[in-house]
Protein backbone atom coordinates (compact mmCIF):
# COMPACT_ATOMS: atom_id res chain seq x y z
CA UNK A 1 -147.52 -18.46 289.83
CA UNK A 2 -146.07 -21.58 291.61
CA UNK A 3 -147.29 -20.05 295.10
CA UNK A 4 -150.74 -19.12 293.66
CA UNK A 5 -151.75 -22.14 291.73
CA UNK A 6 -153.92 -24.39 293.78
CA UNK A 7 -152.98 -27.43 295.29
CA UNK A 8 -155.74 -29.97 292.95
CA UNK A 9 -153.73 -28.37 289.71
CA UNK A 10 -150.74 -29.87 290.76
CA UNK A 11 -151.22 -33.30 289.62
CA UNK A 12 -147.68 -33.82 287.73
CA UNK A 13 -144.75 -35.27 289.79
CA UNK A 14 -141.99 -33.52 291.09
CA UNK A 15 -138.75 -34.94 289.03
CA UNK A 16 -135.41 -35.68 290.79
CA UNK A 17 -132.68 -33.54 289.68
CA UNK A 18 -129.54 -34.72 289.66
CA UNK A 19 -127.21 -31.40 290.52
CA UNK A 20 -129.67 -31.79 293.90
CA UNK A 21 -129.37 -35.40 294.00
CA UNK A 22 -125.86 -36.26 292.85
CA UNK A 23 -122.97 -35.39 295.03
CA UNK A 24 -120.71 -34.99 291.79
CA UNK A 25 -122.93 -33.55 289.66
CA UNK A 26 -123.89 -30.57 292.21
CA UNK A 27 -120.08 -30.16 292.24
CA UNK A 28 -119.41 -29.57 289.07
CA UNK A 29 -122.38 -27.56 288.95
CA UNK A 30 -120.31 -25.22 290.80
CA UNK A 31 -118.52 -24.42 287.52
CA UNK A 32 -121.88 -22.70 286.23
CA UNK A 33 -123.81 -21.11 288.92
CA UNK A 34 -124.33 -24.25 290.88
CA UNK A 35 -126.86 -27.01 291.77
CA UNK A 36 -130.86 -26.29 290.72
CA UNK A 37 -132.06 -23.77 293.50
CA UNK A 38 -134.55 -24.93 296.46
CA UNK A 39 -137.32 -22.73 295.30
CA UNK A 40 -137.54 -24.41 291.37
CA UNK A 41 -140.23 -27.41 291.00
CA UNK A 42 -139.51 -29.17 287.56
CA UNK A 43 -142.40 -31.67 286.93
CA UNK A 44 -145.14 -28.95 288.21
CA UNK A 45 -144.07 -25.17 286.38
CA UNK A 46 -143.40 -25.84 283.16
CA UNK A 47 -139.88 -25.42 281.60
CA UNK A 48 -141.52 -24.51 278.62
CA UNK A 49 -139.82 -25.98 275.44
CA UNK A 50 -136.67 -27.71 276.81
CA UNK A 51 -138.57 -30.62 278.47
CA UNK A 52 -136.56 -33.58 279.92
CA UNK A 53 -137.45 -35.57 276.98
CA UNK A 54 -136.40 -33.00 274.53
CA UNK A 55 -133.09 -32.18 276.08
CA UNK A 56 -132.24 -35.62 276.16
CA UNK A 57 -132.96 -36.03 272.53
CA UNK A 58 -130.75 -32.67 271.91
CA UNK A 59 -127.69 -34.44 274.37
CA UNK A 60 -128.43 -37.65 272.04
CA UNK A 61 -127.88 -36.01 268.83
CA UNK A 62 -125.07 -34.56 269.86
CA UNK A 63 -123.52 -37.40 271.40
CA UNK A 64 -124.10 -39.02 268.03
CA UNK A 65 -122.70 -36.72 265.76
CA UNK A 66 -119.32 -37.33 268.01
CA UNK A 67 -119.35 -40.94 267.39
CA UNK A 68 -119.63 -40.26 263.53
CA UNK A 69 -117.14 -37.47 263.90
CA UNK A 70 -114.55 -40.14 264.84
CA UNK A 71 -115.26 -42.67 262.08
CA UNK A 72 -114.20 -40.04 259.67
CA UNK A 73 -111.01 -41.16 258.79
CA UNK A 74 -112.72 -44.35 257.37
CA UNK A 75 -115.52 -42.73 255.31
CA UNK A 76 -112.66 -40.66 253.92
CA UNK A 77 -110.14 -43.28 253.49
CA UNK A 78 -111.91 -46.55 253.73
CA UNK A 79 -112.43 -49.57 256.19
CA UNK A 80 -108.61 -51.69 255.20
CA UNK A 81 -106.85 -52.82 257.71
CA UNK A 82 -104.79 -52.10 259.34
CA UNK A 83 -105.73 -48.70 259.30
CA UNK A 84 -108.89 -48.97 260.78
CA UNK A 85 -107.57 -49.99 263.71
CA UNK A 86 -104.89 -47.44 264.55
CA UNK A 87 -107.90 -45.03 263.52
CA UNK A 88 -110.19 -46.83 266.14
CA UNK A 89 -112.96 -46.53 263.12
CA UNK A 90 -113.69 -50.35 262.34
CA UNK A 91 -117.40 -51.26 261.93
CA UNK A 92 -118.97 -54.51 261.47
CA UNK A 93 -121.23 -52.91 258.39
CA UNK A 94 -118.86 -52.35 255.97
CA UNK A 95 -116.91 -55.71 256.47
CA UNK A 96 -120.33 -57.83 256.39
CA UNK A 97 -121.81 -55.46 253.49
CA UNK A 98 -118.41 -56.91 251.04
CA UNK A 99 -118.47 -60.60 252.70
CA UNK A 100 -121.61 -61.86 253.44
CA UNK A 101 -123.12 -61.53 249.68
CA UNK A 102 -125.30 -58.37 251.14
CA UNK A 103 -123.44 -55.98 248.40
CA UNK A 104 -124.43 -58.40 245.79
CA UNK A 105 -128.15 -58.75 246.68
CA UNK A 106 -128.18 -61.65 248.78
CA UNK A 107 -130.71 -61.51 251.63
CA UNK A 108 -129.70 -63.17 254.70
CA UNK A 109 -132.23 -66.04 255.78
CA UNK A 110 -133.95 -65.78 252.30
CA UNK A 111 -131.59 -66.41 250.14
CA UNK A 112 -130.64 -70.36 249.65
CA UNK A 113 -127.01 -70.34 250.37
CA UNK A 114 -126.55 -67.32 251.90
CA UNK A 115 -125.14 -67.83 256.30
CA UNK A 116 -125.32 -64.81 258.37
CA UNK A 117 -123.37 -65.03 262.20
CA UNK A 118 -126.23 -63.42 263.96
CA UNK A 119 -129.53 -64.23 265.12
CA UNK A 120 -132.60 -64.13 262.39
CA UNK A 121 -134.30 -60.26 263.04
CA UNK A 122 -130.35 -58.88 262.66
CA UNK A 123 -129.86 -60.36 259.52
CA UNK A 124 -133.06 -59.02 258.64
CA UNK A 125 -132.25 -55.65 259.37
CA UNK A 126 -128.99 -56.10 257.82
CA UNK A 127 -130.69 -57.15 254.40
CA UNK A 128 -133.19 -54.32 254.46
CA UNK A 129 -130.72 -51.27 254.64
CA UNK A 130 -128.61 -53.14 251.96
CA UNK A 131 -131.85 -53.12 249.28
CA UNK A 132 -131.95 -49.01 250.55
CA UNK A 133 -128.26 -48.87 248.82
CA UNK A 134 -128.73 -48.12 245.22
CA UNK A 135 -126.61 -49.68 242.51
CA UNK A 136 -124.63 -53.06 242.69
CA UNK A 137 -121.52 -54.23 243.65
CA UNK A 138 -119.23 -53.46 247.03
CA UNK A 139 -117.39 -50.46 245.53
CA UNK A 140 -116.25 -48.03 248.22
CA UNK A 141 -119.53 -45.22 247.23
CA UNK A 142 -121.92 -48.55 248.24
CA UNK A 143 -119.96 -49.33 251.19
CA UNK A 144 -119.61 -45.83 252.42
CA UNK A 145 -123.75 -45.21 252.13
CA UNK A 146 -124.37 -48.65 253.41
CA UNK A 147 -122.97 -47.47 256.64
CA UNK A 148 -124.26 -43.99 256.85
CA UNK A 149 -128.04 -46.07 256.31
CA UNK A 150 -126.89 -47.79 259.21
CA UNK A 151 -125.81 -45.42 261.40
CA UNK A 152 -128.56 -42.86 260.89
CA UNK A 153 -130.86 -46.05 261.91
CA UNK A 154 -128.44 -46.48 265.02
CA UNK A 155 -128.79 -42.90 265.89
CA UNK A 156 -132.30 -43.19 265.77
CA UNK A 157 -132.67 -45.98 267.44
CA UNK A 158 -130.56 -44.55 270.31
CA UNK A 159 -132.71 -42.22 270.48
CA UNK A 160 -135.59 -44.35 271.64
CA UNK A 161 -133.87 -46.09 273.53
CA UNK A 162 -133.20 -42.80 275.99
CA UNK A 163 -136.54 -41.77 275.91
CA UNK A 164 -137.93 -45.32 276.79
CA UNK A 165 -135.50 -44.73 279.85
CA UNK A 166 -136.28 -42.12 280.76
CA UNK A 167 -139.94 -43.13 280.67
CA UNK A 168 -139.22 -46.58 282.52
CA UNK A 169 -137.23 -43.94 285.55
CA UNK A 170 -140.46 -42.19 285.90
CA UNK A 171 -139.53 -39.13 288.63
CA UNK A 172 -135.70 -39.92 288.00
CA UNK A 173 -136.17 -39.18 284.13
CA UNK A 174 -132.25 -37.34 283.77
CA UNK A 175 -130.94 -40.77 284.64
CA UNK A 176 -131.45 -41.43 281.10
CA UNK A 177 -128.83 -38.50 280.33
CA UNK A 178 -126.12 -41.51 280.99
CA UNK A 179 -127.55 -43.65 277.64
CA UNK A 180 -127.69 -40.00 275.62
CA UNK A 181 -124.28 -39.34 276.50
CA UNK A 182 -122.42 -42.21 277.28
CA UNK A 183 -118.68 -42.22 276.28
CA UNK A 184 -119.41 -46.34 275.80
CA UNK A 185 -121.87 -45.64 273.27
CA UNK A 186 -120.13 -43.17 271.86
CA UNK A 187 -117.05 -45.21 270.63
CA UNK A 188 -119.20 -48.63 270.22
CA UNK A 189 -122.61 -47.32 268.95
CA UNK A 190 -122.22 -47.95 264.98
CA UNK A 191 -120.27 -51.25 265.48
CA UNK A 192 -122.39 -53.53 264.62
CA UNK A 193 -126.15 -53.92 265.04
CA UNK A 194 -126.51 -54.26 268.93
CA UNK A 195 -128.79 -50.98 269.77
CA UNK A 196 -131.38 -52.34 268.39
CA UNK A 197 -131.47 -55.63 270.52
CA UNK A 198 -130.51 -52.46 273.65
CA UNK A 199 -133.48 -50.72 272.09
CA UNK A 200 -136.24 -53.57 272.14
CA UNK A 201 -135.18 -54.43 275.71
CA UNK A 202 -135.78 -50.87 277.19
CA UNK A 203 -139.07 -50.60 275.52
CA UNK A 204 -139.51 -54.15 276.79
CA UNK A 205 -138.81 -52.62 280.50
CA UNK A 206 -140.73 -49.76 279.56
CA UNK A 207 -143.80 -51.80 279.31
CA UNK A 208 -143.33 -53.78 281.90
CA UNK A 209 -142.93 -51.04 284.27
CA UNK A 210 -146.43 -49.92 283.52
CA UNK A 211 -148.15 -53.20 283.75
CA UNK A 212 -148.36 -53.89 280.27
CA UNK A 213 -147.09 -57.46 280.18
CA UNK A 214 -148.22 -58.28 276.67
CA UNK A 215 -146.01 -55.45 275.55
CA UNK A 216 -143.55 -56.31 277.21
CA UNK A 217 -143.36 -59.98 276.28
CA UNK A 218 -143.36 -58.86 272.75
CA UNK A 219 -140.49 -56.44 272.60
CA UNK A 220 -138.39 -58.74 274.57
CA UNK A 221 -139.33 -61.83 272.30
CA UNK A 222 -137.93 -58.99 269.47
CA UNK A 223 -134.95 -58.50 271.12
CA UNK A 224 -133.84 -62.45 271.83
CA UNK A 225 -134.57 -62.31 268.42
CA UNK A 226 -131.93 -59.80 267.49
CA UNK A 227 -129.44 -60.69 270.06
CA UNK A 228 -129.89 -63.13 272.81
CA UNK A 229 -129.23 -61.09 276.03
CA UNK A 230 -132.86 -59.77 276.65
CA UNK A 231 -133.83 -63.18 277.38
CA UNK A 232 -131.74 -62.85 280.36
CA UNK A 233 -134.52 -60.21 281.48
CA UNK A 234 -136.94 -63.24 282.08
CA UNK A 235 -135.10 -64.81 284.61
CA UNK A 236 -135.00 -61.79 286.86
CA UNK A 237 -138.79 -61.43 286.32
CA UNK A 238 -139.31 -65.18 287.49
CA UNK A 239 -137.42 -64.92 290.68
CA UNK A 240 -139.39 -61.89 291.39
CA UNK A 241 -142.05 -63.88 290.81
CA UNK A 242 -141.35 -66.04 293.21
CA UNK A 243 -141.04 -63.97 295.82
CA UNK A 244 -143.64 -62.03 296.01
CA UNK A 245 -146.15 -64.80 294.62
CA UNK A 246 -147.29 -63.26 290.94
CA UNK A 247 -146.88 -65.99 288.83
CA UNK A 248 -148.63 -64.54 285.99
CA UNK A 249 -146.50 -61.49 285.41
CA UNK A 250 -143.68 -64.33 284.45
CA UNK A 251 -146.08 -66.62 282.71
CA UNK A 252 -147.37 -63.55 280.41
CA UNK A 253 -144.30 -62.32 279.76
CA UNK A 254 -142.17 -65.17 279.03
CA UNK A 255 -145.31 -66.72 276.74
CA UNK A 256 -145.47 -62.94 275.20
CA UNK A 257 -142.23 -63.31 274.62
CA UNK A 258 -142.22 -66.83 272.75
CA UNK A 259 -144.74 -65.98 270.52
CA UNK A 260 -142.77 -62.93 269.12
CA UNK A 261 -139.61 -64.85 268.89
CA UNK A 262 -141.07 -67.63 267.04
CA UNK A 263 -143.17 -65.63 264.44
CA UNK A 264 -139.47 -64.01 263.51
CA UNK A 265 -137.69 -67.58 263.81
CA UNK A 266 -140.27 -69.81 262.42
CA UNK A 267 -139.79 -68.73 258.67
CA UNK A 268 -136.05 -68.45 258.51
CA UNK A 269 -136.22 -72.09 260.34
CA UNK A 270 -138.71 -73.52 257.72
CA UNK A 271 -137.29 -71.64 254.88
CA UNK A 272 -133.72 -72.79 255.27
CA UNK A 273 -132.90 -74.81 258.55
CA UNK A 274 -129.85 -74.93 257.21
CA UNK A 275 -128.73 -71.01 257.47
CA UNK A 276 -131.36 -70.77 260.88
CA UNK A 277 -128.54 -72.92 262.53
CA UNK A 278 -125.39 -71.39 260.96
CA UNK A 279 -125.67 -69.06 264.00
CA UNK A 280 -126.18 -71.54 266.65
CA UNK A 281 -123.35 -74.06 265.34
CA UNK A 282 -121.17 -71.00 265.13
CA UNK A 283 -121.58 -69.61 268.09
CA UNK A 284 -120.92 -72.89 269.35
CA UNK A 285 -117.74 -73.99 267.46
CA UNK A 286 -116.62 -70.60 267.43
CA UNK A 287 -112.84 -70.07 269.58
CA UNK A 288 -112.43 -67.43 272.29
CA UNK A 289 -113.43 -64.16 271.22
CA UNK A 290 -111.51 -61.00 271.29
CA UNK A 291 -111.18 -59.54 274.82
CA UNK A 292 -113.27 -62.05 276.66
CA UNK A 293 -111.47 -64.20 279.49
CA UNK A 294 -110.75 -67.09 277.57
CA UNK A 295 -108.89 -65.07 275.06
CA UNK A 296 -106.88 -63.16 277.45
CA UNK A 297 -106.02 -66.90 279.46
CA UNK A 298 -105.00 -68.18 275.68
CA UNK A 299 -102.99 -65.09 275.08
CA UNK A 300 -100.85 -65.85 278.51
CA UNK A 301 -100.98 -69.17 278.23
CA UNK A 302 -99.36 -69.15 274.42
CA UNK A 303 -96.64 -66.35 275.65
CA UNK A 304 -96.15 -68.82 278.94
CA UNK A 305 -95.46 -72.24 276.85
CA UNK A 306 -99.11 -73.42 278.87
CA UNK A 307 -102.28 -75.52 276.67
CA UNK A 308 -104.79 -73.38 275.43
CA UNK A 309 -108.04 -73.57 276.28
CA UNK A 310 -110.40 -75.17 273.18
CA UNK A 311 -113.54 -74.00 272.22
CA UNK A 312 -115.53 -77.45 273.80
CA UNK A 313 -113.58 -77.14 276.94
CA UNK A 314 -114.51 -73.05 277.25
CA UNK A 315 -118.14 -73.63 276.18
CA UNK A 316 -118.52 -75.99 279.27
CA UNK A 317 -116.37 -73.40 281.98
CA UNK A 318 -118.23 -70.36 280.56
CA UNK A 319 -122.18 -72.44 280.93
CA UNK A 320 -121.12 -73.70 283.99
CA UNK A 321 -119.81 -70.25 285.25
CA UNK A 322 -122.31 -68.39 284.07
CA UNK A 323 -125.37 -71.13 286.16
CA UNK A 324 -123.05 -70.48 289.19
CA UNK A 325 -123.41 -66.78 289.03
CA UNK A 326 -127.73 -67.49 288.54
CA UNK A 327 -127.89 -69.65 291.18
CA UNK A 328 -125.82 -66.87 293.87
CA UNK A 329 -128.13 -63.98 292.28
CA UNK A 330 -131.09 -66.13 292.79
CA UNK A 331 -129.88 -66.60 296.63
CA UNK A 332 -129.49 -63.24 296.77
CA UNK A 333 -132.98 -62.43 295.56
CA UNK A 334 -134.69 -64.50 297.43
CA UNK A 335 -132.67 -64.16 300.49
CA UNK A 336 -132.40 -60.65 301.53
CA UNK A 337 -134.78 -58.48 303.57
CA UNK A 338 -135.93 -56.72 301.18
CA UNK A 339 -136.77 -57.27 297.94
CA UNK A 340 -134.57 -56.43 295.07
CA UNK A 341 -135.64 -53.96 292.32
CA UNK A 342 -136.12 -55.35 288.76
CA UNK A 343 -133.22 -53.84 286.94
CA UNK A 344 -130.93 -54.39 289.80
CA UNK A 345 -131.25 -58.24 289.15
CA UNK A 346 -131.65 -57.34 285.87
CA UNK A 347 -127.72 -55.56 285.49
CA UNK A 348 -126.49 -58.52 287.79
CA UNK A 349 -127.80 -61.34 285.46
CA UNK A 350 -126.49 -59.47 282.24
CA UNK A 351 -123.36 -58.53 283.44
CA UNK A 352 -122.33 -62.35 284.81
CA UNK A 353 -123.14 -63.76 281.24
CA UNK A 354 -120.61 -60.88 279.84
CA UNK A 355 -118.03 -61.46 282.34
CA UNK A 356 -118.61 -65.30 281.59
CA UNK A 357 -118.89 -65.27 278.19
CA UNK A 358 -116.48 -66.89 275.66
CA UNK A 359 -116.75 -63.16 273.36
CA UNK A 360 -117.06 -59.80 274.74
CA UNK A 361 -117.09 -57.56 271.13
CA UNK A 362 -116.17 -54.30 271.68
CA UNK A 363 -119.88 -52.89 271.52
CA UNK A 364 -121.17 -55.72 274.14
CA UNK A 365 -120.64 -52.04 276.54
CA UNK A 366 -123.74 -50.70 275.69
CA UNK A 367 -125.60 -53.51 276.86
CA UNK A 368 -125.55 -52.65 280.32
CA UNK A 369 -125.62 -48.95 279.78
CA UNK A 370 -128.94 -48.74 280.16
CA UNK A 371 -129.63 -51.19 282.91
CA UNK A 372 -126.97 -49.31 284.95
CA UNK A 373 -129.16 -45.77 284.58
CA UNK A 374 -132.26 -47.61 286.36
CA UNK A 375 -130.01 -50.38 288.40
CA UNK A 376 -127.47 -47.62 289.96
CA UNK A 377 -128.09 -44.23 288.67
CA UNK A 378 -124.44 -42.53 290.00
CA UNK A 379 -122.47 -40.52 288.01
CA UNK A 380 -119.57 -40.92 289.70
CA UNK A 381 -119.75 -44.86 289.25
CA UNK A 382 -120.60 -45.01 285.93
CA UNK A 383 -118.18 -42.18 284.73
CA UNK A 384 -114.57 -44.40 286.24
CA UNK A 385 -116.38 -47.61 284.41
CA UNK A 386 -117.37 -45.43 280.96
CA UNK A 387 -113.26 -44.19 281.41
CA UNK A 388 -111.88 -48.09 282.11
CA UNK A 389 -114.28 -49.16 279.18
CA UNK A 390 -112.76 -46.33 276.88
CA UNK A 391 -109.51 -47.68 277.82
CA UNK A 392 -109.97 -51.42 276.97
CA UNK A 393 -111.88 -49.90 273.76
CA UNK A 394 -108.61 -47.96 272.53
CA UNK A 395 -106.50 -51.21 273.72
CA UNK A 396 -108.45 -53.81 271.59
CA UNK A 397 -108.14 -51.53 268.48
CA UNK A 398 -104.44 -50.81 269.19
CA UNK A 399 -103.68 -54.64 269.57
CA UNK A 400 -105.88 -55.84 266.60
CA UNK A 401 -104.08 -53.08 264.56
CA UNK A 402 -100.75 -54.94 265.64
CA UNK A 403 -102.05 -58.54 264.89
CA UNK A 404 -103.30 -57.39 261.02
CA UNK A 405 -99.99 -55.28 260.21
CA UNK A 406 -97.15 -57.43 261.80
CA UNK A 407 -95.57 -54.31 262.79
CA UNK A 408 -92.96 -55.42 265.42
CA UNK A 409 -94.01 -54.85 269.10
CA UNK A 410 -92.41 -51.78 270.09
CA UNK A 411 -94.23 -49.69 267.79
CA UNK A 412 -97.28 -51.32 268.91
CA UNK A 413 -99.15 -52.14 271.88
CA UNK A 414 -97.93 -55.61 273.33
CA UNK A 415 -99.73 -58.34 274.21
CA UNK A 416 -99.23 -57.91 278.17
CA UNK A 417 -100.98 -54.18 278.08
CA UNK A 418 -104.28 -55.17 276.52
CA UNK A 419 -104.63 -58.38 278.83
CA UNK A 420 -104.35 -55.35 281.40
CA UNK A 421 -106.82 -53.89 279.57
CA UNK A 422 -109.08 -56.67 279.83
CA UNK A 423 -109.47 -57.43 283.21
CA UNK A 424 -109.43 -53.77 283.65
CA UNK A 425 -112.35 -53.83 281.95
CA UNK A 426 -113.67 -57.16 284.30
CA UNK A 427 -112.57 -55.45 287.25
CA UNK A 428 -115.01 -51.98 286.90
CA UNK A 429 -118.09 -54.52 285.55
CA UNK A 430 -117.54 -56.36 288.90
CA UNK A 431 -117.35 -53.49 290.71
CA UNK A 432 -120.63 -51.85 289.72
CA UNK A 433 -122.33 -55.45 290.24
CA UNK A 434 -120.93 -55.11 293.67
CA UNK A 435 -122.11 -51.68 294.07
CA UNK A 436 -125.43 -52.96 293.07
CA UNK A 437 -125.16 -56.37 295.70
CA UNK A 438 -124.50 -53.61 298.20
CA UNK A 439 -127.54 -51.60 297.47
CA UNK A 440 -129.69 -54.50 297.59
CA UNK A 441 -128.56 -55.69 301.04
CA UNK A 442 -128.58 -52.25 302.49
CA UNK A 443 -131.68 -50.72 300.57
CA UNK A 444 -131.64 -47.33 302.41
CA UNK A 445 -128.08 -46.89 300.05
CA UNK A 446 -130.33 -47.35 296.90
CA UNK A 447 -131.24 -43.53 295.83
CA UNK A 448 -133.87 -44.60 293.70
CA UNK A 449 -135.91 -45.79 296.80
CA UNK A 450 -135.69 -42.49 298.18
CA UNK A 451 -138.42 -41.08 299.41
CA UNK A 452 -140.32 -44.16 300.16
CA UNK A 453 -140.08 -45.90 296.84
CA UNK A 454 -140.02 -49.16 296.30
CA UNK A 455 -139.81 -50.88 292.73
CA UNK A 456 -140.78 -47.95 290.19
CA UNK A 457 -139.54 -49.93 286.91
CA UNK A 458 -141.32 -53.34 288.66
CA UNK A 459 -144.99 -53.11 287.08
CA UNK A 460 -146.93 -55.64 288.61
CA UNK A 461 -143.76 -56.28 291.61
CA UNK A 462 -143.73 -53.02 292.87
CA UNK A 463 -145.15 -52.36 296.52
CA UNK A 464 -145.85 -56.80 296.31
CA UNK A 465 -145.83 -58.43 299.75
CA UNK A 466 -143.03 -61.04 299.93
CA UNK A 467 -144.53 -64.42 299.52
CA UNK A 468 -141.58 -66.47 299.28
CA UNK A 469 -137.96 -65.70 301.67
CA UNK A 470 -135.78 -67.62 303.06
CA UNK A 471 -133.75 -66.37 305.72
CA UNK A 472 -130.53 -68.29 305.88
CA UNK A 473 -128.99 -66.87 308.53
CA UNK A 474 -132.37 -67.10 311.19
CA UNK A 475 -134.41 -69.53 309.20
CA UNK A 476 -137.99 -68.77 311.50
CA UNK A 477 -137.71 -65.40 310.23
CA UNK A 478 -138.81 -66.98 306.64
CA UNK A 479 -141.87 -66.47 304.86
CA UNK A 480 -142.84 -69.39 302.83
CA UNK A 481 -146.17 -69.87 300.60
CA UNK A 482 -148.16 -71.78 303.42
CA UNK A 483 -147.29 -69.47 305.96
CA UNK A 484 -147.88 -66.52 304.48
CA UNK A 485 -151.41 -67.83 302.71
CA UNK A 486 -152.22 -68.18 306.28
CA UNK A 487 -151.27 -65.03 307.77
CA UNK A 488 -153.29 -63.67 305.29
């Protein structure tokens, strides 16, 4: 059939396959009959029912039913401390659910009085599911379906964002199998609320990567407006911008994107300005978080006898750490040969403000999850950073468990071990942004430009003449506005 059918019916794309394409993967393809043969063409026959799509939504399901699998012990027995620690089951749900009024009917951002710790569109979804919870009160019953509400949302949610991966990687659609199986997701998924913020960004990259700026303005307004990290997006689309001339595809965007924050921020900000801000004042007053730098220096330096770090004095080293690591990615994007791809700056932007940030929560992981499938789609890579990740995971739970019980320290894990985890855990995100640094000074690395690609997740960027370089190292070799209006 494939050696009959005429050449104008072929009109879908041949797909990448990883057990051709990934040196690993056809490895341990070896273990079942080996890699895809020569003679198969997936994205022109048919497979029939098990699409891409659809097998990624089977791997997704399944990867979720693991994560609720291991939260068992605390539907069984309950989210106390500290045993939901030492049973690595703590969620944010359950703990907000009996402390932030949402088992007693208050409605975060609408009712007077009532301060919620997270931006305006999470505390929305947060009050929603808790009117879905019949009854009153924060027994355990209430608690126990306030979470399952949540995490069959989460799953869901998950589930969209794979697919609007997969759809964003075009010819490379398995690379999405990393978000639908994902260890880091796995263990962090039903945390807290953060998928959906991961969710509104991919469909905000989806969008983008097919032109539609509008779109893509909007679900990334959505996101800021859940959590702030898709803003970062922006900044990767303006330096882009700038290089290959296209203001507009910013100026869309970014306005796009302003509108849909501020028709979810507007009413909580009017309503109560009071409870708008509670977020913003607490994330500013707020002391090093669990597992981020600052915590792990104020860990050493109380065991050492040296002056903790204070929340003013980390706010300014984390801002002006975080600017530092903008202004070398913008250097680098403007700078070498070749232009980057979008979610390469993308990752690089994201991960600096995690690395630099005063918190780094346990589920902060699946941020870059998904940027990593499009920025640096490697198995190999992302499976030692999903293993480090698991590590610090297990480590944070292990030492929290120790804080909350006051068990001595030999029948818990000391304080030394998870600082180990920590960096650990810096270490592998600075290696994959050096992976990714790599790729974009030596393009012909980069496997998604294979085969004469250039920028399939860029929408309006991809195949764009530079318009703006500077060459630092031979500065004639430059292309600046003027000049390259004129050589036009």
């Amino acid at each position: 059939m494939q050696e009959t059918m005429p050449p104008e019916h072929r009109k879908r794309t041949r797909l990448v396959i990883p057990s051709r394409d990934d040196l690993l993967l056809r490895n341990f393809t070896e273990l079942v009959g080996g890699p895809l043969g020569r003679r198969a063409a997936p994205g022109i026959v048919s497979p029939g029912f098990f699409t891409v799509e659809r097998v990624l939504v089977l791997l997704t399901v399944a990867a979720a039913v693991v994560g609720l699998l291991m939260k068992g012990y605390c539907r069984s027995k309950g989210w106390e401390s500290p045993g939901q620690f030492y049973a690595t089951c703590y969620s944010d749900f359950p703990e907000l659910f009996r402390n932030r009024g949402l088992g007693d009917g208050a409605f975060p951002f609408v009712t007077a009085g009532s301060f919620f710790e997270y931006p305006v569109l999470m505390g929305l979804i947060a009050g929603v599911t808790a009117l879905l919870i019949p009854g009153h009160g924060t027994d355990n019953a209430r608690v126990l379906a306030y979470f399952d509400v949540n995490a069959t949302l989460i799953a869901a949610v998950w589930i969209v964002t794979v697919l609007a991966t997969a759809r964003t990687a075009r010819r490379r659609a398995w690379d999405a199998a990393m978000v639908a199986v994902a260890p880091g997701i796995i263990l962090a998924g039903f945390i807290n609320w953060d998928m959906w913020a991961v969710a509104l960004l991919a469909l905000g990259m989806y969008f983008f990567s097919r032109d539609k700026l509008l779109l893509a303005g909007i679900f990334i307004g959505l996101g800021t407006a859940t959590k702030l990290y898709p803003l970062l997006v922006l900044g990767a689309v303006l330096l882009l911008a700038l290089r290959t001339g296209k203001p507009r595809a910013f100026l869309v965007t970014a306005g796009a994107a302003v509108v849909s924050w501020l028709a979810v921020n507007l009413p909580a900000a009017l309503g109560d300005p009071a409870a708008w801000k509670y977020f913003y004042q607490f994330t500013e007053s707020r002391p090093a978080g669990y597992s981020s730098p600052w915590f792990a220096y104020n860990l050493v330096a109380g065991r050492l006898g040296w002056k903790p770090l204070e929340a003013a004095a980390i706010n300014g080293l984390a801002l002006n750490l975080f600017l530092l690591a903008c202004v070398l990615i913008a250097i680098l994007a403007l700078a070498v040969p070749r232009r980057p791809r979008l979610a390469q700056l993308v990752f690089l932007i994201v991960a600096a403000f995690i690395l630099t940030n005063k918190v780094y929560s346990p589920q902060f992981v699946i941020w870059l999850v998904p940027l990593l499938a499009l920025a640096r789609p490697r198995w190999r890579d992302f499976l030692v950073w999903q293993a480090i990740e698991g590590l610090h995971w297990a480590a944070i739970w292990m030492y929290l468990g120790q804080v909350t019980s006051g068990g001595p320290t030999q029948h818990n894990l000391d304080m030394p071990y998870y600082v180990l985890a920590v960096v650990a855990h810096m270490l592998a995100t600075g290696y994959l942004m050096a992976r990714i640094v790599w790729d974009i000074c030596d393009p012909a690395r980069d496997v998604v430009r294979r085969g004469g690609i250039d920028d399939p997740h860029g929408g309006p960027f991809d195949g764009a003449a530079d318009r703006l370089r500077v060459a630092l190292l031979h500065p004639r070799a430059s292309v600046l506005p003027r000049r390259a209006g004129a050589g036009g």
